[in-house]
PDB file of N, CA and C in Angstrom:
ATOM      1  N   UNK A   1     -78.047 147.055  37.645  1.00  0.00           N
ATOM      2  CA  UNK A   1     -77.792 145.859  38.418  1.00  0.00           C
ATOM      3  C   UNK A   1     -77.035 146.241  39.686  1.00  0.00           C
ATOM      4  N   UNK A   2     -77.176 145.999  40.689  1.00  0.00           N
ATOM      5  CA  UNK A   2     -77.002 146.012  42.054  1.00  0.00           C
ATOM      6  C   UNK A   2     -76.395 144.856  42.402  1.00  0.00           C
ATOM      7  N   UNK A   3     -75.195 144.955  43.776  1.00  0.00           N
ATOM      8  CA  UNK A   3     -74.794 143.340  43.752  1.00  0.00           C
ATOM      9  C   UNK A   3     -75.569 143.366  45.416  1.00  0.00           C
ATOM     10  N   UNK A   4     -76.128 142.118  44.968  1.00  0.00           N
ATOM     11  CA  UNK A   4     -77.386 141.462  45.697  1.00  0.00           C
ATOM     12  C   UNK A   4     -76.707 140.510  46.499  1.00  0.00           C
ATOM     13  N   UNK A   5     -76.471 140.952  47.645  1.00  0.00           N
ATOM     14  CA  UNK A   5     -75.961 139.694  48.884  1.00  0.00           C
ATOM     15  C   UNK A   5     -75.323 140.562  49.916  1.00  0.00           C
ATOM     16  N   UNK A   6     -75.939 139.685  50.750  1.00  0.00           N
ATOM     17  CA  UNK A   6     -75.640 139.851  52.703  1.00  0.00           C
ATOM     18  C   UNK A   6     -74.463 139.686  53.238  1.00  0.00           C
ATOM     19  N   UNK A   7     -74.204 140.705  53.422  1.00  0.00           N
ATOM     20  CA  UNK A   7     -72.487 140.621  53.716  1.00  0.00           C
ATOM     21  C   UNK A   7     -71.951 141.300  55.271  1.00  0.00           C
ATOM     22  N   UNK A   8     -73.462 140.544  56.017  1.00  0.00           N
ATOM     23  CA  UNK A   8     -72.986 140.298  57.415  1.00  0.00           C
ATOM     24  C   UNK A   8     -72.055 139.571  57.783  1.00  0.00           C
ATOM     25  N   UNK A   9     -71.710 138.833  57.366  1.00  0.00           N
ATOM     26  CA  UNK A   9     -70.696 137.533  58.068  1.00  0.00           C
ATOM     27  C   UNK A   9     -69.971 137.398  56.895  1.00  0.00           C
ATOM     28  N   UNK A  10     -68.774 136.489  57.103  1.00  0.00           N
ATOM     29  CA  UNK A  10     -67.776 135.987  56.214  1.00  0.00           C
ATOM     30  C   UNK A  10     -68.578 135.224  55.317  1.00  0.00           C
ATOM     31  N   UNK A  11     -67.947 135.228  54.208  1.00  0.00           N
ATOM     32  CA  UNK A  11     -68.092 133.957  53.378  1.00  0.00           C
ATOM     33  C   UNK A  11     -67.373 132.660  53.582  1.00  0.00           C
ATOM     34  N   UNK A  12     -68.636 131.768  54.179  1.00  0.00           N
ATOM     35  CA  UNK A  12     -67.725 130.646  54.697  1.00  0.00           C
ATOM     36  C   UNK A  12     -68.466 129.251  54.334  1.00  0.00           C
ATOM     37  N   UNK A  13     -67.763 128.526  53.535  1.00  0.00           N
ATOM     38  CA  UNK A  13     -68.651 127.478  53.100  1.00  0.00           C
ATOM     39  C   UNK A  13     -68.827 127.634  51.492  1.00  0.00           C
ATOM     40  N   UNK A  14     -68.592 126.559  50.484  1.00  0.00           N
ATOM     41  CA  UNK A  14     -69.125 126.060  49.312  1.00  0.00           C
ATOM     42  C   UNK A  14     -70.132 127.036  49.048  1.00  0.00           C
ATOM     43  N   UNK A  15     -71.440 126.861  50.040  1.00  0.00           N
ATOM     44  CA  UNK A  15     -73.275 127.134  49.207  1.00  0.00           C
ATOM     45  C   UNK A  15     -72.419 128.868  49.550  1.00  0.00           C
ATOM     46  N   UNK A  16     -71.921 128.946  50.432  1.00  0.00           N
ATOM     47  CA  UNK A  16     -71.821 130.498  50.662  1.00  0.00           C
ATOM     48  C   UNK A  16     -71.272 131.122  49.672  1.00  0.00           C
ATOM     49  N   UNK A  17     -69.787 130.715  49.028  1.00  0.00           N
ATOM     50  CA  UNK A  17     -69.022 130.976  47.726  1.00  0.00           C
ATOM     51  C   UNK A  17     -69.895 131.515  46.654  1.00  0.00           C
ATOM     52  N   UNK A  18     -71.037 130.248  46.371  1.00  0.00           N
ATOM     53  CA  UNK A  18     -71.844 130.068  45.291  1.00  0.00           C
ATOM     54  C   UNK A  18     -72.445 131.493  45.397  1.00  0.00           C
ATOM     55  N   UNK A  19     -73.185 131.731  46.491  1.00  0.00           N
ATOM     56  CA  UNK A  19     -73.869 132.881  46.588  1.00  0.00           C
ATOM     57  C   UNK A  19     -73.211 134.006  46.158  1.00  0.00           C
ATOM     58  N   UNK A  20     -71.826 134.320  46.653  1.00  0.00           N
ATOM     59  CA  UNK A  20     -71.042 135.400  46.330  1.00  0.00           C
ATOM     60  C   UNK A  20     -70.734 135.531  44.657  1.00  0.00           C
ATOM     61  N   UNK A  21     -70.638 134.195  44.368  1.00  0.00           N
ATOM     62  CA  UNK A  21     -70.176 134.092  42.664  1.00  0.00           C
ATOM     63  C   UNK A  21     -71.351 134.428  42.654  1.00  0.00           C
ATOM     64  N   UNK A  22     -72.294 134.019  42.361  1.00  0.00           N
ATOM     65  CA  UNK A  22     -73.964 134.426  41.775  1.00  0.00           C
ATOM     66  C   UNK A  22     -73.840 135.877  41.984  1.00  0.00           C
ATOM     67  N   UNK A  23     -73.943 136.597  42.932  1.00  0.00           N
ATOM     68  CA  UNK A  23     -74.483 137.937  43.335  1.00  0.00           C
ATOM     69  C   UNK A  23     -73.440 138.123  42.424  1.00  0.00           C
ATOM     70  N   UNK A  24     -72.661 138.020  42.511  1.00  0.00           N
ATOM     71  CA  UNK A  24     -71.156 138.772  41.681  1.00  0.00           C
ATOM     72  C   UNK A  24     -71.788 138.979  39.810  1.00  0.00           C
ATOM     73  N   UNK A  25     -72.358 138.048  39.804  1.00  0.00           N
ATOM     74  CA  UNK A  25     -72.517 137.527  37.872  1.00  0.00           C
ATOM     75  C   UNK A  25     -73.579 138.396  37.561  1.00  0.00           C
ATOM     76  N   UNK A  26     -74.587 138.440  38.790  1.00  0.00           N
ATOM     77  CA  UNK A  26     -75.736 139.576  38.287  1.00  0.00           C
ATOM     78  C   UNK A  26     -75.355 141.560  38.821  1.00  0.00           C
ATOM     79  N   UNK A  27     -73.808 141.406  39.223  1.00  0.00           N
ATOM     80  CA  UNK A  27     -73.980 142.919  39.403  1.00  0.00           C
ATOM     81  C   UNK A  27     -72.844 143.290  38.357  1.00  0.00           C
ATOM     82  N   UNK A  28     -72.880 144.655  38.417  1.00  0.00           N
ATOM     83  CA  UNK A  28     -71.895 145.463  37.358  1.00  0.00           C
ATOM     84  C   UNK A  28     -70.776 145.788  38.228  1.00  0.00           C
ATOM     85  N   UNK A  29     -69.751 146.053  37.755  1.00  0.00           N
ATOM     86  CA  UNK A  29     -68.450 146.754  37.937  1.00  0.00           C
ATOM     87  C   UNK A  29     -68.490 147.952  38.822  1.00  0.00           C
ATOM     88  N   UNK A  30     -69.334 148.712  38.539  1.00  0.00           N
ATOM     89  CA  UNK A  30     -69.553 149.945  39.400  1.00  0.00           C
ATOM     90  C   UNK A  30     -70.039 149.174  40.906  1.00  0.00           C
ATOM     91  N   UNK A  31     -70.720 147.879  41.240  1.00  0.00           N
ATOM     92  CA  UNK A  31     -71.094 147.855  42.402  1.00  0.00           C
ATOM     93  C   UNK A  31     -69.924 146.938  42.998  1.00  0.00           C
ATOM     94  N   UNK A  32     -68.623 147.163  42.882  1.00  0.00           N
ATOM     95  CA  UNK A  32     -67.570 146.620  43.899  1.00  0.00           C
ATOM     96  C   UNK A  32     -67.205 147.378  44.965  1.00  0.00           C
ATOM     97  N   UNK A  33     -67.066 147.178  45.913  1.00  0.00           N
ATOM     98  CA  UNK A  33     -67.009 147.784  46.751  1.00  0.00           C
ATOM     99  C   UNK A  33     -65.659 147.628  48.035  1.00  0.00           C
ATOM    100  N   UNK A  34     -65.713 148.264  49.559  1.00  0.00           N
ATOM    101  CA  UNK A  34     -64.290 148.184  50.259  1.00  0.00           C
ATOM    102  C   UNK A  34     -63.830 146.582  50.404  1.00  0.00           C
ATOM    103  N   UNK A  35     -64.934 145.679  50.312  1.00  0.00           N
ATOM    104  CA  UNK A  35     -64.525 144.364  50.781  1.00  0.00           C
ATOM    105  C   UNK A  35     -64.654 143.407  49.524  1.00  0.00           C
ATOM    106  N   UNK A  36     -64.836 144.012  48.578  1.00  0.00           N
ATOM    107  CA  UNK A  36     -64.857 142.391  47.564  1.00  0.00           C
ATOM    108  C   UNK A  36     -64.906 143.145  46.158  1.00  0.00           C
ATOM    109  N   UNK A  37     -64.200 142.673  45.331  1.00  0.00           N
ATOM    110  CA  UNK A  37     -63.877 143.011  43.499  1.00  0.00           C
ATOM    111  C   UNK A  37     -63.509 142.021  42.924  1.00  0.00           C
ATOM    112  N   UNK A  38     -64.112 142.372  41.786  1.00  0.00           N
ATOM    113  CA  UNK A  38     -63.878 141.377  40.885  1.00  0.00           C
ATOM    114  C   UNK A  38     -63.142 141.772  39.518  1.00  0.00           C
ATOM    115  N   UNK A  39     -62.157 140.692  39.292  1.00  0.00           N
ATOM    116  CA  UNK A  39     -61.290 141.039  37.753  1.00  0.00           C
ATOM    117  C   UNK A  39     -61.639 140.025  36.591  1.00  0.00           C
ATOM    118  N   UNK A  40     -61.770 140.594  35.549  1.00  0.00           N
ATOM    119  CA  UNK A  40     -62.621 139.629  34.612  1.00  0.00           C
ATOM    120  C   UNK A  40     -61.591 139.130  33.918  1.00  0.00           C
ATOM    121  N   UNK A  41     -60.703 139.621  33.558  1.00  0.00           N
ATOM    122  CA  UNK A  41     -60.035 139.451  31.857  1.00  0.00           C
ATOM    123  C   UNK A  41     -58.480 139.982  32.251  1.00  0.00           C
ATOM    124  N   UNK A  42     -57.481 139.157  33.367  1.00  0.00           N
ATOM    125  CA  UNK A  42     -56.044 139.267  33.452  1.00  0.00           C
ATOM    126  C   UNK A  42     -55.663 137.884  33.464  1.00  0.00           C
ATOM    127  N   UNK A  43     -54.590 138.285  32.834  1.00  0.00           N
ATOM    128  CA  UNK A  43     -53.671 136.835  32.991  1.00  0.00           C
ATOM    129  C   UNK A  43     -52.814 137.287  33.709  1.00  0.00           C
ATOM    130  N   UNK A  44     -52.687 136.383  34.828  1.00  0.00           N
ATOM    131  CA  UNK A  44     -51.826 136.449  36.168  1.00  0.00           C
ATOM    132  C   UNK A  44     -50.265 136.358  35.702  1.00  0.00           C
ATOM    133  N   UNK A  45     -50.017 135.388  35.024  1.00  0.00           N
ATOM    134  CA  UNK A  45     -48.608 135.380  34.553  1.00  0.00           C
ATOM    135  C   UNK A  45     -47.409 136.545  33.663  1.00  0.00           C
ATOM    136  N   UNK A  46     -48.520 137.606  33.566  1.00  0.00           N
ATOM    137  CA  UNK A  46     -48.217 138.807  32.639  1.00  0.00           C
ATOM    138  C   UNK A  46     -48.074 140.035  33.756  1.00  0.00           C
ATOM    139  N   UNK A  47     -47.178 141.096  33.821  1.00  0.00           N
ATOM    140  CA  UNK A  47     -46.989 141.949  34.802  1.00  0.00           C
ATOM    141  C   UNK A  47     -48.205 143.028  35.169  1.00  0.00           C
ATOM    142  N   UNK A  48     -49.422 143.346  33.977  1.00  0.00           N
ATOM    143  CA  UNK A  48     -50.576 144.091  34.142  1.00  0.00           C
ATOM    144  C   UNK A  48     -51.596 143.521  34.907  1.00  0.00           C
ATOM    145  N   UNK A  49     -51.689 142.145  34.821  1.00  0.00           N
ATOM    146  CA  UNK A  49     -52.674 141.353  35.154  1.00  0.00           C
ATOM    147  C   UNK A  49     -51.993 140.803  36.862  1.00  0.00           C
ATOM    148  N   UNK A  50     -50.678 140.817  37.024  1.00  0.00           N
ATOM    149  CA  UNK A  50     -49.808 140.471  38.350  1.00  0.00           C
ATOM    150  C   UNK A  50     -50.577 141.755  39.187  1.00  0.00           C
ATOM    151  N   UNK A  51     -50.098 143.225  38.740  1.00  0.00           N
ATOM    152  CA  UNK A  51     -49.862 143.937  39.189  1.00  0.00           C
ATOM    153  C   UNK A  51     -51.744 144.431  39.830  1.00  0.00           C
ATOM    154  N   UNK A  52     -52.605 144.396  38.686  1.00  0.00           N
ATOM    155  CA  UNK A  52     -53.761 144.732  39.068  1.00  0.00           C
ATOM    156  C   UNK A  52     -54.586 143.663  40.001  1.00  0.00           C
ATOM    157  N   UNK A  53     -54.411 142.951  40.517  1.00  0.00           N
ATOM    158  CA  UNK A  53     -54.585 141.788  41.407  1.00  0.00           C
ATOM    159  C   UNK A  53     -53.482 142.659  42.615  1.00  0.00           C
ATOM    160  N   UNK A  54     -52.529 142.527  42.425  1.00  0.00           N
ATOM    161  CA  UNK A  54     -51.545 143.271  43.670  1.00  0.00           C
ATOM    162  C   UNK A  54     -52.089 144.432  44.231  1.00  0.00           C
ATOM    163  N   UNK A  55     -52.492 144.799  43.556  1.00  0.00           N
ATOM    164  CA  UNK A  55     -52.953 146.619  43.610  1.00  0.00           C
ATOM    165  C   UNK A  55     -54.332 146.318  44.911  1.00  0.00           C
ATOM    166  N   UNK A  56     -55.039 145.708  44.409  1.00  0.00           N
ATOM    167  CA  UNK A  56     -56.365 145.085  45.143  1.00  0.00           C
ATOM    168  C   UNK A  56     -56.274 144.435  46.437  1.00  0.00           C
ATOM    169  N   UNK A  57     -55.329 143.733  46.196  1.00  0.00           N
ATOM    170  CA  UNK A  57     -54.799 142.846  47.658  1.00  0.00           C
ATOM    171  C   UNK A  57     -54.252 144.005  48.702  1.00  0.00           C
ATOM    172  N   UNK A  58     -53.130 144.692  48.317  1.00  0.00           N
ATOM    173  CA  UNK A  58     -52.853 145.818  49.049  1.00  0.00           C
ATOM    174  C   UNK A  58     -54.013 147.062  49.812  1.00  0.00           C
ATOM    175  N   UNK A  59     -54.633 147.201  48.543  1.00  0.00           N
ATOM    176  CA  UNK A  59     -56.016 147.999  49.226  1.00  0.00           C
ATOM    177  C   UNK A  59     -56.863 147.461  50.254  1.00  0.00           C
ATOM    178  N   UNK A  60     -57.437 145.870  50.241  1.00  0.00           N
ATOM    179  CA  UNK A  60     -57.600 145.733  50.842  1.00  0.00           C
ATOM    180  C   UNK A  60     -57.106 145.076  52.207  1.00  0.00           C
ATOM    181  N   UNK A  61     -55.589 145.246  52.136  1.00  0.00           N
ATOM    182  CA  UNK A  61     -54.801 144.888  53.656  1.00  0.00           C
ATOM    183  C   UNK A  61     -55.146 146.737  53.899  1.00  0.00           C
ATOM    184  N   UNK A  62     -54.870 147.214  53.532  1.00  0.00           N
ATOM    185  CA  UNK A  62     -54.571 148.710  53.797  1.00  0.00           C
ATOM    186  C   UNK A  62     -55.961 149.311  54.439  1.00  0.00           C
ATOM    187  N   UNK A  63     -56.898 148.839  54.458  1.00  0.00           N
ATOM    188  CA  UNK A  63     -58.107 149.667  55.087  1.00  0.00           C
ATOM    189  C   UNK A  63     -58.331 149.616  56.847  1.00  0.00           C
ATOM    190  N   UNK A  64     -58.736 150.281  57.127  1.00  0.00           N
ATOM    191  CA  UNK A  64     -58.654 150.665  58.947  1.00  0.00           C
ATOM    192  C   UNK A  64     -59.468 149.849  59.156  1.00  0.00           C
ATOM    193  N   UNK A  65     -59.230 149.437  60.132  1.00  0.00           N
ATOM    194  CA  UNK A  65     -59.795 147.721  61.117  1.00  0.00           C
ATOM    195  C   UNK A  65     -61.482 148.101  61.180  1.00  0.00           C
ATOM    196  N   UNK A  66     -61.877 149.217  61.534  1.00  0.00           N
ATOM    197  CA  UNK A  66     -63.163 149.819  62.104  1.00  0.00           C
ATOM    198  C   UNK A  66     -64.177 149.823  60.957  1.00  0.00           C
ATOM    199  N   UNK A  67     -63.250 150.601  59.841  1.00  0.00           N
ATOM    200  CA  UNK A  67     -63.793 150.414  58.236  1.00  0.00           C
ATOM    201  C   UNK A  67     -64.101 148.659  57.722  1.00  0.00           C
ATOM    202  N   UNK A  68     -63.264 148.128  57.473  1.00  0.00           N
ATOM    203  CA  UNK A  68     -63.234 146.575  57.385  1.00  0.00           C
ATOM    204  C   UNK A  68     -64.314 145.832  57.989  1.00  0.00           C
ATOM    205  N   UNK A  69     -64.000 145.731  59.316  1.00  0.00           N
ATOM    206  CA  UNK A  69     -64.994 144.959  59.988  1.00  0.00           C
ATOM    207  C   UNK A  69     -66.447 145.189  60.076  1.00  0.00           C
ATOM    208  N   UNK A  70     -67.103 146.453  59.099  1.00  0.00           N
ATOM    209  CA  UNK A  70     -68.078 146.666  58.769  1.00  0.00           C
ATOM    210  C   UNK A  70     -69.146 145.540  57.800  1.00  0.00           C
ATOM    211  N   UNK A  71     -67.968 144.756  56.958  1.00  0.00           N
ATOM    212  CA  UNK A  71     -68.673 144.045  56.200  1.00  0.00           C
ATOM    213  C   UNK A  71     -68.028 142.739  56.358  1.00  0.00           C
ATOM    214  N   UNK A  72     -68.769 141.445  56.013  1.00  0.00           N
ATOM    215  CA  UNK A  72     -67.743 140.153  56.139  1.00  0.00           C
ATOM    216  C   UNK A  72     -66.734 139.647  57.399  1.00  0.00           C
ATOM    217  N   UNK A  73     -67.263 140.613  58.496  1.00  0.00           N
ATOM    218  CA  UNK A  73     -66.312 140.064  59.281  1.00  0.00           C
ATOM    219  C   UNK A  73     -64.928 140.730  59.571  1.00  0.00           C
ATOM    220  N   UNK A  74     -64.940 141.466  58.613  1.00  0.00           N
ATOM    221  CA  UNK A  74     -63.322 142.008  58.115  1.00  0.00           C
ATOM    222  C   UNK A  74     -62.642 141.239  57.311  1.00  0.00           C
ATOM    223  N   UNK A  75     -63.412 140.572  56.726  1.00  0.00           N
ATOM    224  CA  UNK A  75     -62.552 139.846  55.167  1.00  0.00           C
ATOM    225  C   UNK A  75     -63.038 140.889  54.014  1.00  0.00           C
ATOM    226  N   UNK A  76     -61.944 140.357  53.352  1.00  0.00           N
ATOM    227  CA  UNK A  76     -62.062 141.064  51.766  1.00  0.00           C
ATOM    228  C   UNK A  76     -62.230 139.911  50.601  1.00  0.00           C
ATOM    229  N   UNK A  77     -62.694 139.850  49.544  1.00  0.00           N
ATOM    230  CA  UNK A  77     -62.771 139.032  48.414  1.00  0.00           C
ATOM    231  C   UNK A  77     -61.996 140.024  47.397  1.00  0.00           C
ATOM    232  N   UNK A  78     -61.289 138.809  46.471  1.00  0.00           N
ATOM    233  CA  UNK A  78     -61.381 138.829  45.127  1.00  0.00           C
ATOM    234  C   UNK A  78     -61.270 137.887  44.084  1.00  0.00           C
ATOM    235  N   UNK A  79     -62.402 138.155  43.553  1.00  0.00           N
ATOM    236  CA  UNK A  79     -62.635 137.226  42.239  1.00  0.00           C
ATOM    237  C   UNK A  79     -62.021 137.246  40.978  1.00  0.00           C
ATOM    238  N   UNK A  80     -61.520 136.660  40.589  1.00  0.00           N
ATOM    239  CA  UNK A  80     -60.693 136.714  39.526  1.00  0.00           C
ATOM    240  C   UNK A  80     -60.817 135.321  37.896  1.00  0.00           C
ATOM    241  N   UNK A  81     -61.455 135.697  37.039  1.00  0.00           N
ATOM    242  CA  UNK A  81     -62.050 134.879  36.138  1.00  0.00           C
ATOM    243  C   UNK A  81     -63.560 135.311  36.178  1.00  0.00           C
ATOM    244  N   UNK A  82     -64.483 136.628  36.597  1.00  0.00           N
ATOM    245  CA  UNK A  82     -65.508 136.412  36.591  1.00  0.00           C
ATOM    246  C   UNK A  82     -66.315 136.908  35.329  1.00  0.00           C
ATOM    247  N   UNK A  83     -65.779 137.411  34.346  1.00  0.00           N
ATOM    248  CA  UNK A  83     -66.600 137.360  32.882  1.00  0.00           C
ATOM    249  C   UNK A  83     -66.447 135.962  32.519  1.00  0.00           C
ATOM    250  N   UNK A  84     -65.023 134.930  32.480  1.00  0.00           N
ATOM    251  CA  UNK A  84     -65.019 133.987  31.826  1.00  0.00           C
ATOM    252  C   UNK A  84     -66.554 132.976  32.492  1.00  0.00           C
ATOM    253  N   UNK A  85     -66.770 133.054  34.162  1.00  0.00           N
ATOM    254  CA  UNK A  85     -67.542 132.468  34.720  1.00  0.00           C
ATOM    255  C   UNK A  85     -68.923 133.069  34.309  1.00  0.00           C
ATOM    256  N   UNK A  86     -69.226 133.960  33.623  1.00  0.00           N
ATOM    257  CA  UNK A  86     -70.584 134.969  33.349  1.00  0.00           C
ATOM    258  C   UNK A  86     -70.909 134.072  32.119  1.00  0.00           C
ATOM    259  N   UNK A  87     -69.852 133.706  31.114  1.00  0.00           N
ATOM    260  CA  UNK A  87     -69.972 133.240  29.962  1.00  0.00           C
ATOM    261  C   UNK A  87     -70.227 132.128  30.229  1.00  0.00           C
ATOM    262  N   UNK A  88     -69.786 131.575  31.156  1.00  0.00           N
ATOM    263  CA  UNK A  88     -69.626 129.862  30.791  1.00  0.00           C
ATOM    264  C   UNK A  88     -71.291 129.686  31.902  1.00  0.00           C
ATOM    265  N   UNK A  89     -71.722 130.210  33.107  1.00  0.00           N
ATOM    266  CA  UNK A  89     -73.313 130.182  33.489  1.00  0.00           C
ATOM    267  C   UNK A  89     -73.862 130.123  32.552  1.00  0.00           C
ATOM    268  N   UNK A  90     -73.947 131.332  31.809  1.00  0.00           N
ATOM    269  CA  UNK A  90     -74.345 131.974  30.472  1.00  0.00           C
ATOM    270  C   UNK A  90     -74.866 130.706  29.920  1.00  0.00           C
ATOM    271  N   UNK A  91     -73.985 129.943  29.093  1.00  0.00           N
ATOM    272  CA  UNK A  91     -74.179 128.853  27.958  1.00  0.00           C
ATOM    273  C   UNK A  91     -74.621 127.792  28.992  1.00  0.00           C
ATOM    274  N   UNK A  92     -74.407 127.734  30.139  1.00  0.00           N
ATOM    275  CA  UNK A  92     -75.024 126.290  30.792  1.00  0.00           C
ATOM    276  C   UNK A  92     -76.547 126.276  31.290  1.00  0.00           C
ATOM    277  N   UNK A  93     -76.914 127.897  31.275  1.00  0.00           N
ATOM    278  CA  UNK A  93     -78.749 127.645  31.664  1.00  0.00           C
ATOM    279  C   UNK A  93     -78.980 127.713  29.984  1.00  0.00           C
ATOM    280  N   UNK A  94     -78.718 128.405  28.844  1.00  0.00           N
ATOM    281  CA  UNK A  94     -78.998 128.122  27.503  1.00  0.00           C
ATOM    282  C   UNK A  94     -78.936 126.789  27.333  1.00  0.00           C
ATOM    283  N   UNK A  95     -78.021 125.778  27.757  1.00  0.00           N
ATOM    284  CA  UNK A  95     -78.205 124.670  27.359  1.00  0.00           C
ATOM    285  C   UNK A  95     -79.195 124.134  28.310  1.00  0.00           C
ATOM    286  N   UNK A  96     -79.597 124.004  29.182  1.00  0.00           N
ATOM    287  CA  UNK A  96     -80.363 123.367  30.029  1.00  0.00           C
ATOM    288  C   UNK A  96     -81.803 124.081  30.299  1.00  0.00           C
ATOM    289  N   UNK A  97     -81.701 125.318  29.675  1.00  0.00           N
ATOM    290  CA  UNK A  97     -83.700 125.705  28.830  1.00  0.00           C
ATOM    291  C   UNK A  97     -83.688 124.930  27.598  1.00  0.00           C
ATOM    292  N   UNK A  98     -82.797 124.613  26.628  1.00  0.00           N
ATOM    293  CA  UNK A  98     -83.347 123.989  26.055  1.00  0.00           C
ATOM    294  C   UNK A  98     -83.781 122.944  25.938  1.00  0.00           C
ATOM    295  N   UNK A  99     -82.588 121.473  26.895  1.00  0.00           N
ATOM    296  CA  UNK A  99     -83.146 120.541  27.063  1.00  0.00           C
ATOM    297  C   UNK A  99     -84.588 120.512  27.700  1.00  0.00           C
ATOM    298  N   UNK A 100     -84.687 121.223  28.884  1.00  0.00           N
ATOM    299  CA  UNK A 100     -85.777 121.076  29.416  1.00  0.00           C
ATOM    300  C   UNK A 100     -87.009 121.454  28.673  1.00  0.00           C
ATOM    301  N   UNK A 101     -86.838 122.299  27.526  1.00  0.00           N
ATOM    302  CA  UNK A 101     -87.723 122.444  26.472  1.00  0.00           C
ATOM    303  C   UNK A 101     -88.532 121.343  25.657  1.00  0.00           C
ATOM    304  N   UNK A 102     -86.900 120.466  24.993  1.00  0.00           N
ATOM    305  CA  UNK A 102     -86.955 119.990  24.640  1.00  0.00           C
ATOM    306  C   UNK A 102     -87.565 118.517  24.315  1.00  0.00           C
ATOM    307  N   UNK A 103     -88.157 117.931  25.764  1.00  0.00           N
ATOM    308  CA  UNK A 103     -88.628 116.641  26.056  1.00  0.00           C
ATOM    309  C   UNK A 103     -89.967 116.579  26.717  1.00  0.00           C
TER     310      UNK A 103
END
C-alpha cells in the first residue's frame, strides 16, 4: 500500500481533509513521510503518547524551508487516532454493503 494523494498544495478545506484521512487509511506506516504522519494508538494525557506527538511536531518545525516547501506548501500534518478511524470506516462500509445488500 502506497499513500495515494497530491501533495502539491496545502490541505485546505473539509473535502481536502477527507482526502488526506482516506489516502492515510489505505497506506501503511512505512509510507509517512517529511510532511505528514500518522499515530494510531497514544493517549495524549500519558507522557509516551505526549512525548511521541512532541517528537513529530519538533521534526517537523525542524526541517529546512527549501526541504519543506517541497510538499504542501510547507505544511506538515499529523494525524493522530488513525487505526481507531481505520476501524470505525472499517465497520461503517460493512454496515452499509450490507444494507445495500439487503433490500
Amino acid at each position: 500500500m502506497t499513500l495515494e494523494f497530491n501533495a502539491d498544495e496545502p490541505v485546505v478545506g473539509l473535502a481536502r481533509q477527507r482526502e488526506l484521512i482516506r489516502a492515510v487509511l489505505g497506506a501503511s506506516s512505512a509510507d509517512e513521510t517529511r510532511w505528514l504522519e500518522w499515530k494510531s494508538q497514544h493517549d495524549l494525557s500519558k507522557a509516551p503518547g505526549a512525548f511521541a506527538v512532541s517528537k513529530a511536531i519538533l521534526g517537523f518545525a525542524n526541517r529546512m524551508p527549501d526541504v519543506a516547501e517541497q510538499w504542501a506548501g510547507g505544511h506538515a500534518y499529523l494525524l493522530v487516532g488513525v487505526e481507531w478511524m481505520r476501524m470505525q470506516f472499517t465497520g461503517f462500509r460493512r454496515t452499509m454493503s450490507r444494507r445495500s445488500t439487503a433490500g
